[in-house]
Protein backbone atom coordinates (compact mmCIF):
# COMPACT_ATOMS: atom_id res chain seq x y z
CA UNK A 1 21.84 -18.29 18.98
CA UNK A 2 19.81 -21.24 20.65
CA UNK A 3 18.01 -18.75 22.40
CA UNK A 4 16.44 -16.35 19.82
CA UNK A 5 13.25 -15.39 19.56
CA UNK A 6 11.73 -16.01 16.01
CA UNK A 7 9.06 -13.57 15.08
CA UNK A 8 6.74 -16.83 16.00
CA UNK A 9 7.94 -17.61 19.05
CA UNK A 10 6.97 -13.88 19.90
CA UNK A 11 3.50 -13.34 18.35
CA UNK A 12 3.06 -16.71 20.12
CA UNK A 13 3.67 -15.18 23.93
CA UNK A 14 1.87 -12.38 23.29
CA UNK A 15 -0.88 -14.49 22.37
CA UNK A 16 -0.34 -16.15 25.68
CA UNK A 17 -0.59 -13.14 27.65
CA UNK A 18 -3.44 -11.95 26.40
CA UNK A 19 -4.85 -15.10 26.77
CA UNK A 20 -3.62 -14.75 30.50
CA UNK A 21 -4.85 -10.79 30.73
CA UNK A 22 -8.74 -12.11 29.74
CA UNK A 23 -8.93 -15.11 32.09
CA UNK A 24 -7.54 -12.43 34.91
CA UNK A 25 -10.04 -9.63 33.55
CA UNK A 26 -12.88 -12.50 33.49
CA UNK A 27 -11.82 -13.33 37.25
CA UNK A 28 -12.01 -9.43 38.33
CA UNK A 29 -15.39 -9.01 36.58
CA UNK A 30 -16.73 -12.46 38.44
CA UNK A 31 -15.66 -11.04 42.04
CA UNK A 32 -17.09 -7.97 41.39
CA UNK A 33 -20.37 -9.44 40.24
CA UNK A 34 -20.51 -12.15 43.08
CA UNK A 35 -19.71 -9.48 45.44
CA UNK A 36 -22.74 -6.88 43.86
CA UNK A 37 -24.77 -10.20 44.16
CA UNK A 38 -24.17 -10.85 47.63
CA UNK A 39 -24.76 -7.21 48.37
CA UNK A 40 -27.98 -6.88 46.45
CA UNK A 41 -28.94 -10.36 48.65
CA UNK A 42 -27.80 -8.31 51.79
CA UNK A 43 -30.15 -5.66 50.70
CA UNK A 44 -33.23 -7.55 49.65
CA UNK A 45 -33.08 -9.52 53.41
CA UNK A 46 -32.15 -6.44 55.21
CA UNK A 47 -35.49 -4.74 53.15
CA UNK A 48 -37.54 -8.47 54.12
CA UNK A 49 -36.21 -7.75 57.28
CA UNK A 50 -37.16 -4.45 57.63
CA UNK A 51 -40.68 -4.93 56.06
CA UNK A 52 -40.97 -8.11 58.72
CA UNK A 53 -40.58 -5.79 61.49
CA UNK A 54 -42.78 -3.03 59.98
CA UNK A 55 -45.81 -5.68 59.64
CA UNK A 56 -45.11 -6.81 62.97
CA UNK A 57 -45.34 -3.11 64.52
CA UNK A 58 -48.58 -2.77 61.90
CA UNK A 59 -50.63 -5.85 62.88
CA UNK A 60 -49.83 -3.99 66.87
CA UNK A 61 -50.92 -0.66 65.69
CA UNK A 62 -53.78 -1.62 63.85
CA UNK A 63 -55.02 -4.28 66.44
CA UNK A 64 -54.94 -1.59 68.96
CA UNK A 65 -57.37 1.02 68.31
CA UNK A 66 -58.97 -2.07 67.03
CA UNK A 67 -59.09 -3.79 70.22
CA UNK A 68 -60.62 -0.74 72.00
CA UNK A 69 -63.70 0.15 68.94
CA UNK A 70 -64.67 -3.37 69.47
CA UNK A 71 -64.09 -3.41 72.91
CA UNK A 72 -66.09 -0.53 73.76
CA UNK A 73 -69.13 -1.06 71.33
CA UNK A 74 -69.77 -4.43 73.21
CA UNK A 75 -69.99 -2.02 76.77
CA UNK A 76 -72.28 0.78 75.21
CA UNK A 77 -74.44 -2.72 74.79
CA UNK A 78 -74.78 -2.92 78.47
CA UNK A 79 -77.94 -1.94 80.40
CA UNK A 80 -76.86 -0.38 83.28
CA UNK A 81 -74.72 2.65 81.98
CA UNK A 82 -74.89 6.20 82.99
CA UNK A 83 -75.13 8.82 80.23
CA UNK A 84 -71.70 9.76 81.02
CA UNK A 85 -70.47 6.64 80.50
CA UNK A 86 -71.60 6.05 77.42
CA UNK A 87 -70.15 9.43 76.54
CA UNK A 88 -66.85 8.43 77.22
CA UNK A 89 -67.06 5.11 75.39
CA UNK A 90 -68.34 6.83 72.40
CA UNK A 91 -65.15 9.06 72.26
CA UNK A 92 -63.06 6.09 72.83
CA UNK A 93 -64.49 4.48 69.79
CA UNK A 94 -64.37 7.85 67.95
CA UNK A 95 -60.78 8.42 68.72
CA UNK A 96 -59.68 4.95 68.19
CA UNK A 97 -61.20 4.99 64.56
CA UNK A 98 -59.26 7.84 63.62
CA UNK A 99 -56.66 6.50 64.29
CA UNK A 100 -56.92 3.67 62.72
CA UNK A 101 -57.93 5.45 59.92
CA UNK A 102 -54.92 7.34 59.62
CA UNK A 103 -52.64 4.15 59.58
CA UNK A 104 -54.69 2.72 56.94
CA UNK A 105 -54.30 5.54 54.72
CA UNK A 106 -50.81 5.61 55.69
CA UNK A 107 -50.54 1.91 54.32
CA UNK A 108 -53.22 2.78 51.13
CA UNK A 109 -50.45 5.59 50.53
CA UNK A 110 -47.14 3.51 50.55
CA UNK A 111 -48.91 1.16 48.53
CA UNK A 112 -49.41 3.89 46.10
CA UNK A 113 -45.83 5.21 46.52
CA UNK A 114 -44.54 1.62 45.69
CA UNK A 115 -46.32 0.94 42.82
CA UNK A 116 -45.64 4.65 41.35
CA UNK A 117 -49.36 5.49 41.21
CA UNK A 118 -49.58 8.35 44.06
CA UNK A 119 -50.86 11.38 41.93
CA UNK A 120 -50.57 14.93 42.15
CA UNK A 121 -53.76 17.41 41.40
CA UNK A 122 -52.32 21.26 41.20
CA UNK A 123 -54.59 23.65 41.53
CA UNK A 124 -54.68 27.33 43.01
CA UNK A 125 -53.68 27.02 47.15
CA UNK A 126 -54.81 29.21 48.90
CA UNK A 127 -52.39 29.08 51.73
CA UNK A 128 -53.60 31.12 54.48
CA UNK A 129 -56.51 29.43 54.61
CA UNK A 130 -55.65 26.22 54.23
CA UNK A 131 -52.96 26.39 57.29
CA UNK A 132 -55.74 28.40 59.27
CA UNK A 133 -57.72 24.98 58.76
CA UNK A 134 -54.77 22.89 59.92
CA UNK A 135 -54.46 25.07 63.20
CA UNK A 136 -58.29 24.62 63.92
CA UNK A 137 -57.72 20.86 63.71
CA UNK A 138 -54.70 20.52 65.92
CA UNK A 139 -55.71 22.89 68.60
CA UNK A 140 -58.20 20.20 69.96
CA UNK A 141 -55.21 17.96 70.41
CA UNK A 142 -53.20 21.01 71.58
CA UNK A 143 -56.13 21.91 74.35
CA UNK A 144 -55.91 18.29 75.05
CA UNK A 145 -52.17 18.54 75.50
CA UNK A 146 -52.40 21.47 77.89
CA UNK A 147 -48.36 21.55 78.74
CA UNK A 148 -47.58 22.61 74.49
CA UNK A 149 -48.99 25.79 72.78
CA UNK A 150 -49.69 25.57 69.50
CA UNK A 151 -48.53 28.76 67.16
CA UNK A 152 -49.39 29.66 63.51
CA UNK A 153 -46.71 31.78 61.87
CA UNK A 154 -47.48 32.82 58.39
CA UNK A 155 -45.03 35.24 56.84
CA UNK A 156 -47.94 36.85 54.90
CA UNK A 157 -51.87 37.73 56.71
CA UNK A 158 -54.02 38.38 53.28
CA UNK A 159 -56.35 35.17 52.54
CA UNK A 160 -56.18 35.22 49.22
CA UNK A 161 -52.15 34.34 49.06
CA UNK A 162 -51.82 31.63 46.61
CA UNK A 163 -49.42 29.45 44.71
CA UNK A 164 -50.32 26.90 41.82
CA UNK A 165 -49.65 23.18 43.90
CA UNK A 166 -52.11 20.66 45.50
CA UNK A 167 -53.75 21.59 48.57
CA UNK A 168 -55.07 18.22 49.39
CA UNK A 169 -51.25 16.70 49.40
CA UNK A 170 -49.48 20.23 51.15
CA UNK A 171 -52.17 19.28 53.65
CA UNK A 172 -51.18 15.63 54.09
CA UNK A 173 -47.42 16.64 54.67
CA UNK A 174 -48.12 19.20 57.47
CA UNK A 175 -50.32 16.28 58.85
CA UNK A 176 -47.98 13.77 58.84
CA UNK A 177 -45.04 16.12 60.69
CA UNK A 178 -47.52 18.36 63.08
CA UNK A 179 -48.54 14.35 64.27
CA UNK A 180 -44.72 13.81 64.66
CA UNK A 181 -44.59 17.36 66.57
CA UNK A 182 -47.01 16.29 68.98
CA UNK A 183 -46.05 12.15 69.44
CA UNK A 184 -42.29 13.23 70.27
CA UNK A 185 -42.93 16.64 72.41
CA UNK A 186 -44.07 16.57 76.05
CA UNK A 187 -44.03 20.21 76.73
CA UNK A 188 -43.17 23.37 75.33
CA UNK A 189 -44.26 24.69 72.21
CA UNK A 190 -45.02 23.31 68.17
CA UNK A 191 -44.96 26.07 66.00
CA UNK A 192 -45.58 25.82 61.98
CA UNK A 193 -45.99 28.09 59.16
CA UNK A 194 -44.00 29.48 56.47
CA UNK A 195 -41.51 32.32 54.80
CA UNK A 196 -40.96 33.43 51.22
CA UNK A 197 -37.67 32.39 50.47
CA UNK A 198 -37.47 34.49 47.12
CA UNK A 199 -39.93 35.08 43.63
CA UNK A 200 -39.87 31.30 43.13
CA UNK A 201 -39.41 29.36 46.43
CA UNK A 202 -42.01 29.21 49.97
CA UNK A 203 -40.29 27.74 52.02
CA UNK A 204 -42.53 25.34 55.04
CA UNK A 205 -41.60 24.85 58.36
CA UNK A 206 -42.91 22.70 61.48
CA UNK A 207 -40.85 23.54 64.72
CA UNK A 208 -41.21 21.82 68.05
CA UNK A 209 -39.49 21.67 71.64
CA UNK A 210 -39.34 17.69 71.56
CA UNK A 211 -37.47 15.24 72.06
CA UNK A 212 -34.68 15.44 68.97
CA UNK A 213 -33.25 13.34 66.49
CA UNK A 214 -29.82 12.37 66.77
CA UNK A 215 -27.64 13.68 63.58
CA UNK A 216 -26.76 10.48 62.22
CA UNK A 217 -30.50 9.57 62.10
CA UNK A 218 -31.45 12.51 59.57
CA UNK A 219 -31.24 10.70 56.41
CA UNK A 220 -32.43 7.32 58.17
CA UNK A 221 -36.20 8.83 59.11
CA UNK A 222 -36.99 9.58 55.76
CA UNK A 223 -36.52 6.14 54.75
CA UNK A 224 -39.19 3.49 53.83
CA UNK A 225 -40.04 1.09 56.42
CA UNK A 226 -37.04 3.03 59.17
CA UNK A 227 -37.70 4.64 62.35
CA UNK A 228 -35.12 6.94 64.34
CA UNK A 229 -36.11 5.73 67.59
CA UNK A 230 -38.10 1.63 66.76
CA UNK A 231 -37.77 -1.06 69.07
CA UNK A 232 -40.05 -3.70 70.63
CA UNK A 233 -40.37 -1.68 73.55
CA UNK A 234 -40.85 2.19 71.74
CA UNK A 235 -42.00 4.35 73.94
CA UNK A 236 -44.34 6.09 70.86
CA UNK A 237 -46.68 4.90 68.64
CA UNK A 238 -47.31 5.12 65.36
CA UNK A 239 -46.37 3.55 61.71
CA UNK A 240 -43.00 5.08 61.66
CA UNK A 241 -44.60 5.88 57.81
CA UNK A 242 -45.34 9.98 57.77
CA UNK A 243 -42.04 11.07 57.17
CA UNK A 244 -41.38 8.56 53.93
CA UNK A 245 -45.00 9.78 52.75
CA UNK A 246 -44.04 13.21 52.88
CA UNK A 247 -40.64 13.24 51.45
CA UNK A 248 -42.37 11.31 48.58
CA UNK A 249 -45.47 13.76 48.44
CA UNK A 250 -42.57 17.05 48.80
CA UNK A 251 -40.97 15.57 46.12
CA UNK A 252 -43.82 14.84 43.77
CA UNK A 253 -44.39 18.45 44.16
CA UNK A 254 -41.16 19.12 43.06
CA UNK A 255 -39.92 20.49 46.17
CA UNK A 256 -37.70 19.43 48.80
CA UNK A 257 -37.64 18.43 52.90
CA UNK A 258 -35.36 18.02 54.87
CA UNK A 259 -34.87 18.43 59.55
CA UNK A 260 -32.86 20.29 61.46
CA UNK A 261 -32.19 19.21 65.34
CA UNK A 262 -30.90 19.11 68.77
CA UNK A 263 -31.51 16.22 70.99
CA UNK A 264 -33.45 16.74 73.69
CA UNK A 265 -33.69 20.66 72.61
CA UNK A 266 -36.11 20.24 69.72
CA UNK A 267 -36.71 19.58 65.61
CA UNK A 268 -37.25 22.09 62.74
CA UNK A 269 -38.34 19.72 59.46
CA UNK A 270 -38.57 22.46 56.20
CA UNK A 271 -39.68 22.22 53.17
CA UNK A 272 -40.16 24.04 49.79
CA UNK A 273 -42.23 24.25 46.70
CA UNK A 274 -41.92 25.71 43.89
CA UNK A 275 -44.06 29.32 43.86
CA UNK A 276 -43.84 30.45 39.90
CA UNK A 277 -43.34 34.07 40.47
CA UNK A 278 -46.28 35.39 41.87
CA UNK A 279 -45.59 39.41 42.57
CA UNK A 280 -46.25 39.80 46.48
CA UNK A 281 -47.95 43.88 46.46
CA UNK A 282 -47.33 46.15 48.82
CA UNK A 283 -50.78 46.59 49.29
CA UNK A 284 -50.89 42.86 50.08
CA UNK A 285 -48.16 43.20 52.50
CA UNK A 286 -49.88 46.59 54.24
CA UNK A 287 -53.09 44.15 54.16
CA UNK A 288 -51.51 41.45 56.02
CA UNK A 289 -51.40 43.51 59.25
CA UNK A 290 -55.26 44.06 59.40
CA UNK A 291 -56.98 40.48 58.49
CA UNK A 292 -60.09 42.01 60.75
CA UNK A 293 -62.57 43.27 58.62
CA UNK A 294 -65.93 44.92 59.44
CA UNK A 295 -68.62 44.64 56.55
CA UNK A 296 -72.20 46.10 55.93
CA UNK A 297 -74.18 44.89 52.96
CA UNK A 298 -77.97 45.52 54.72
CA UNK A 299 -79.28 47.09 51.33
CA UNK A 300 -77.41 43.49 49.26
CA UNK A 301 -79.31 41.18 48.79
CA UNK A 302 -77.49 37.74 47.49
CA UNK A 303 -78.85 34.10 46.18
CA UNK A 304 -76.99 31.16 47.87
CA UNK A 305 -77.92 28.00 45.58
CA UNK A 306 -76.65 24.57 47.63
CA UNK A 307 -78.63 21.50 48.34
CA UNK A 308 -76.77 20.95 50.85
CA UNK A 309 -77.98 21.95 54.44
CA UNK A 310 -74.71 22.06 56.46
CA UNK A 311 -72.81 23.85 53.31
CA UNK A 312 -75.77 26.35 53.61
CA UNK A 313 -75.71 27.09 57.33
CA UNK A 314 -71.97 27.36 57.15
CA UNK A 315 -71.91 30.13 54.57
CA UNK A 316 -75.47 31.92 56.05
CA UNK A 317 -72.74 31.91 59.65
CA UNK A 318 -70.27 33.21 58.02
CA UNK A 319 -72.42 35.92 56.36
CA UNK A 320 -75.06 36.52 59.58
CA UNK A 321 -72.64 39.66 60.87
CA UNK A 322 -72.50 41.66 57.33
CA UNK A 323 -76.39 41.88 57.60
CA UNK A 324 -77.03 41.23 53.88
CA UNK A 325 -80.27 39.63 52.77
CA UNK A 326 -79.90 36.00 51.65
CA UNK A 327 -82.15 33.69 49.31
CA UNK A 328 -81.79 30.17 48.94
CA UNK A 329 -82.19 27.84 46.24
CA UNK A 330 -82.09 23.83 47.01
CA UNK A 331 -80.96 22.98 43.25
CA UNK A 332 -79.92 24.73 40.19
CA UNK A 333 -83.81 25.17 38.92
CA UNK A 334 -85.26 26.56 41.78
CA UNK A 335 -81.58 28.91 41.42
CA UNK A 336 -82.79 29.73 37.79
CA UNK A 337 -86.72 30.08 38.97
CA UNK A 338 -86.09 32.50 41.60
CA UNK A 339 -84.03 34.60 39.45
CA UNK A 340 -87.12 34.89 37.26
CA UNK A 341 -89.36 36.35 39.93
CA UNK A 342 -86.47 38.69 41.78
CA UNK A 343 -84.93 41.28 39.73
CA UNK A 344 -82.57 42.72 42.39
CA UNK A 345 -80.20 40.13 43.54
CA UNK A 346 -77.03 41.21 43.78
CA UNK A 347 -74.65 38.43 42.65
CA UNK A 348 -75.01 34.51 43.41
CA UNK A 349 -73.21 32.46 44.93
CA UNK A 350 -73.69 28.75 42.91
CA UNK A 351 -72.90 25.33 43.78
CA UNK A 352 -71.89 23.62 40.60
CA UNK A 353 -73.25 20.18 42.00
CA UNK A 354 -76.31 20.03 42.57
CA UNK A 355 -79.75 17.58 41.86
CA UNK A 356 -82.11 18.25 39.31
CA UNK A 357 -79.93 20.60 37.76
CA UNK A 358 -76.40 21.28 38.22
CA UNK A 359 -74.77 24.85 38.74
CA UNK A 360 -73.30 24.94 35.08
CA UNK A 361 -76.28 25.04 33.02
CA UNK A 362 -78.12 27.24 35.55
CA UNK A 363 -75.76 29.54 35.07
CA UNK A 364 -76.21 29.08 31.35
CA UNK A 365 -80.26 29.99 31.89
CA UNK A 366 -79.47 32.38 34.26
CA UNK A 367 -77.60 34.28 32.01
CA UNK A 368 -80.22 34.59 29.74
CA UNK A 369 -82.96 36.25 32.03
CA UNK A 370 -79.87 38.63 33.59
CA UNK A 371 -76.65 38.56 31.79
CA UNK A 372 -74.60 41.37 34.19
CA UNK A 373 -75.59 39.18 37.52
CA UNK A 374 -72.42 38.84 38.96
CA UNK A 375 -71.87 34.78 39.68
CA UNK A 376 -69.13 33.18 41.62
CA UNK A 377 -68.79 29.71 41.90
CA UNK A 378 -68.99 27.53 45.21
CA UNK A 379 -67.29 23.92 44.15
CA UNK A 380 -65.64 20.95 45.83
CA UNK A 381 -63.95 19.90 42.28
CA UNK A 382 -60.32 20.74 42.47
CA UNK A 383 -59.72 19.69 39.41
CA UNK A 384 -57.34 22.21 37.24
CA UNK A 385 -59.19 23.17 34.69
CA UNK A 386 -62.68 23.90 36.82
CA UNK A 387 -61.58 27.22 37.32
CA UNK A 388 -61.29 27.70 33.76
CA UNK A 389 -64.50 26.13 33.53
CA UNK A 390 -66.28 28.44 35.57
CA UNK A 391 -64.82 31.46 34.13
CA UNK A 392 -66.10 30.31 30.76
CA UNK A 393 -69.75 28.94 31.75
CA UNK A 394 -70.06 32.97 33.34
CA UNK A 395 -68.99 33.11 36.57
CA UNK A 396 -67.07 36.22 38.06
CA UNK A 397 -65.08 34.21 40.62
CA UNK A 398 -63.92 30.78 41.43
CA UNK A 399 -64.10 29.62 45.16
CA UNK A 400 -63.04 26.15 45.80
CA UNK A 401 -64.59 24.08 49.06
CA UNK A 402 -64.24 24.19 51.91
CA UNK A 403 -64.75 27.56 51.94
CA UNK A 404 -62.00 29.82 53.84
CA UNK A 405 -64.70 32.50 55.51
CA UNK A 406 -61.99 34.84 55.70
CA UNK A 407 -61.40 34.39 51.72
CA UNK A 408 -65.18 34.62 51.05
CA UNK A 409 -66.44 38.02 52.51
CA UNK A 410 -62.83 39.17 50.66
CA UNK A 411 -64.07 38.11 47.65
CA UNK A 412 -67.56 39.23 47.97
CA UNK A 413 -66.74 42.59 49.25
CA UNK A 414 -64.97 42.99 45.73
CA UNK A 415 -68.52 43.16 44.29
CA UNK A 416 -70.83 44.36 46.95
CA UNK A 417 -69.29 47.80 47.60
């Protein structure tokens, strides 16, 4: 009976092996941490790392176009050049300063992204218009580039197709990938546009016969500070930055982006936004085959109140063909004065900024001396209430700068006919 167990002697193992069970459990949890340490240490150097090699490729990309503004504004200095020659240095330096423009606002913008403080504006988009001005930009470098065409594919033609997002950031993203398109495609074509996926979901597209991304590499490009193809010897330039911008931007607008591709056969990077069930008409879709439009307002006559003289001549272009009658007004009291001594205009068009008196309380004064002159608004404020604004100050229509032409004889046609 030597060896039974008291009741002791067994509360007193079981002590023991708990005992034992804790210093064990304490040992797991100590590995694990050590090993989540040395992988969050792994991390931070492969990040210092990555960021090392990213200023490195910087301080070459930005002392580059650098290297040639400076370089070329000490030769327009000399005395013996031709007028041609000076013409080609000056586009040197103009080139060069783009660029380097774009990679500092590709840095400004990742500093932005980093320290959470990239903002989003939404506002009414009109989309045809502002892809129409994306295709004007890039089909200098496309004439440039004589061996790609560059297509515009927009599922719907009308001008006034719009959701509720930010133009100014939609417009960044199709900059950052079109700039892609063109750095990684020799020949072929780059194609961009979009489709309407369903009542709540436009779906974006940039497509291009270049070079390819391998599959493994899909998730890698969108990454901060990664490049699919980087090396010290890269055959393209560039930040390696666009693609982490625009993911970012895509998904501040609460969409998503994501590539499809072949290598060597070509890319297709998508991506959606949210379009909160806007009702596409028939009539809109019937419209969309016949953008061409031929108007005659000789017997209109219309007040154009903008100080400034390039915003003027742009609109007076745009208007020359319809043969209406225009009257111009360099501020908002000249706008208000002339209104006083012509009683048949037929509807103003008012910039809301202006000198001496701004748009807003001309409108206000206006209103007093003709209260059914129809006003629409001309503004560069994108702001989302200005709309509102406008509406409530007296104004018929809303049209945001710059000004789609296409979208503006629409819009004035509405009232002129």
């Amino acid at each position: 009976m030597g060896n039974t167990l008291t009741y002791e002697d067994i509360e007193q193992k079981i002590k023991e092996l708990e005992y034992k069970n804790k210093i064990l459990s304490s040992k797991n949890t100590l590995y694990e941490k050590l090993e989540q340490a040395e992988k969050t240490i792994k991390e931070v150097e492969d990040s210092n790392k990555l960021k090392t090699s990213f200023l490195i490729n910087m301080s070459h990309e930005i002392r580059t176009p650098l290297n040639s503004i400076i370089g070329f504004s000490n030769l327009l200095a000399g005395p013996d050049l031709t007028l041609s020659q000076k013409n080609e240095y000056i586009n040197y330096i103009i080139s060069n300063s783009n660029t380097l423009l774009h990679l500092l606002d590709d840095i400004i913008n990742i500093s932005r992204i980093e320290a959470g403080q990239l903002t989003i504006d939404k506002t009414e988009c009109y989309i045809n218009g502002l892809l129409g001005e994306i295709f004007t930009n890039f089909s200098k470098i496309s004439k440039n580039k004589k061996n790609i065409e560059l297509k515009l594919n927009p599922f719907l033609k009308v001008q006034d197709f719009s959701i509720f997002s930010d133009p100014v950031r939609i417009k960044q993203i199709f900059t950052n990938l079109l700039d892609n398109a063109f750095k990684y495609t020799k020949s072929g074509y780059i194609e961009f546009g979009y489709t309407i996926k369903d009542k709540e979901t436009i779906r974006f597209f940039v497509k291009d016969t270049g070079v390819g991304i391998p599959k493994d590499k899909f998730e890698i490009i969108f990454e901060m500070f990664k490049q699919a193809n980087y090396s010290a010897t890269k055959e393209y330039d560039g930040s390696g930055l666009g693609l982490a911008i625009s993911k970012k931007l895509v998904e501040l607008l609460d969409g998503k982006i994501w590539v499809e591709s072949i290598v060597d056969k070509g890319s297709t990077f998508y991506f959606t936004l949210p379009w909160k069930s806007y009702e596409v008409s028939e009539k809109e879709i019937a419209a969309s085959n016949n953008i061409e439009k031929i108007y005659n307002w000789k017997d209109k006559k219309i007040l154009i109140a903008e100080d400034i003289d390039s915003n003027y001549r742009f609109v007076e272009a745009t208007l020359r063909h319809t043969k209406v009658n225009l009257l111009r007004a360099n501020d908002g009291k000249q706008a208000v004065r002339i209104c006083k001594l012509v009683d048949d205009i037929d509807l103003i068009l008012m910039d809301i900024r202006m000198p001496i008196m701004n748009g807003y309380d001309a409108i206000y004064l206006i209103k007093k001396i003709n209260k059914d002159i129809p006003i629409i608004a001309l503004t560069a404020y994108a702001n989302q209430g200005e709309k509102e604004k406008s509406l409530n100050a007296g104004c018929i229509g809303y049209i945001q700068k710059p000004i789609k032409p296409k979208l503006l004889l629409s819009i004035l046609n509405n009232y002129l006919v």
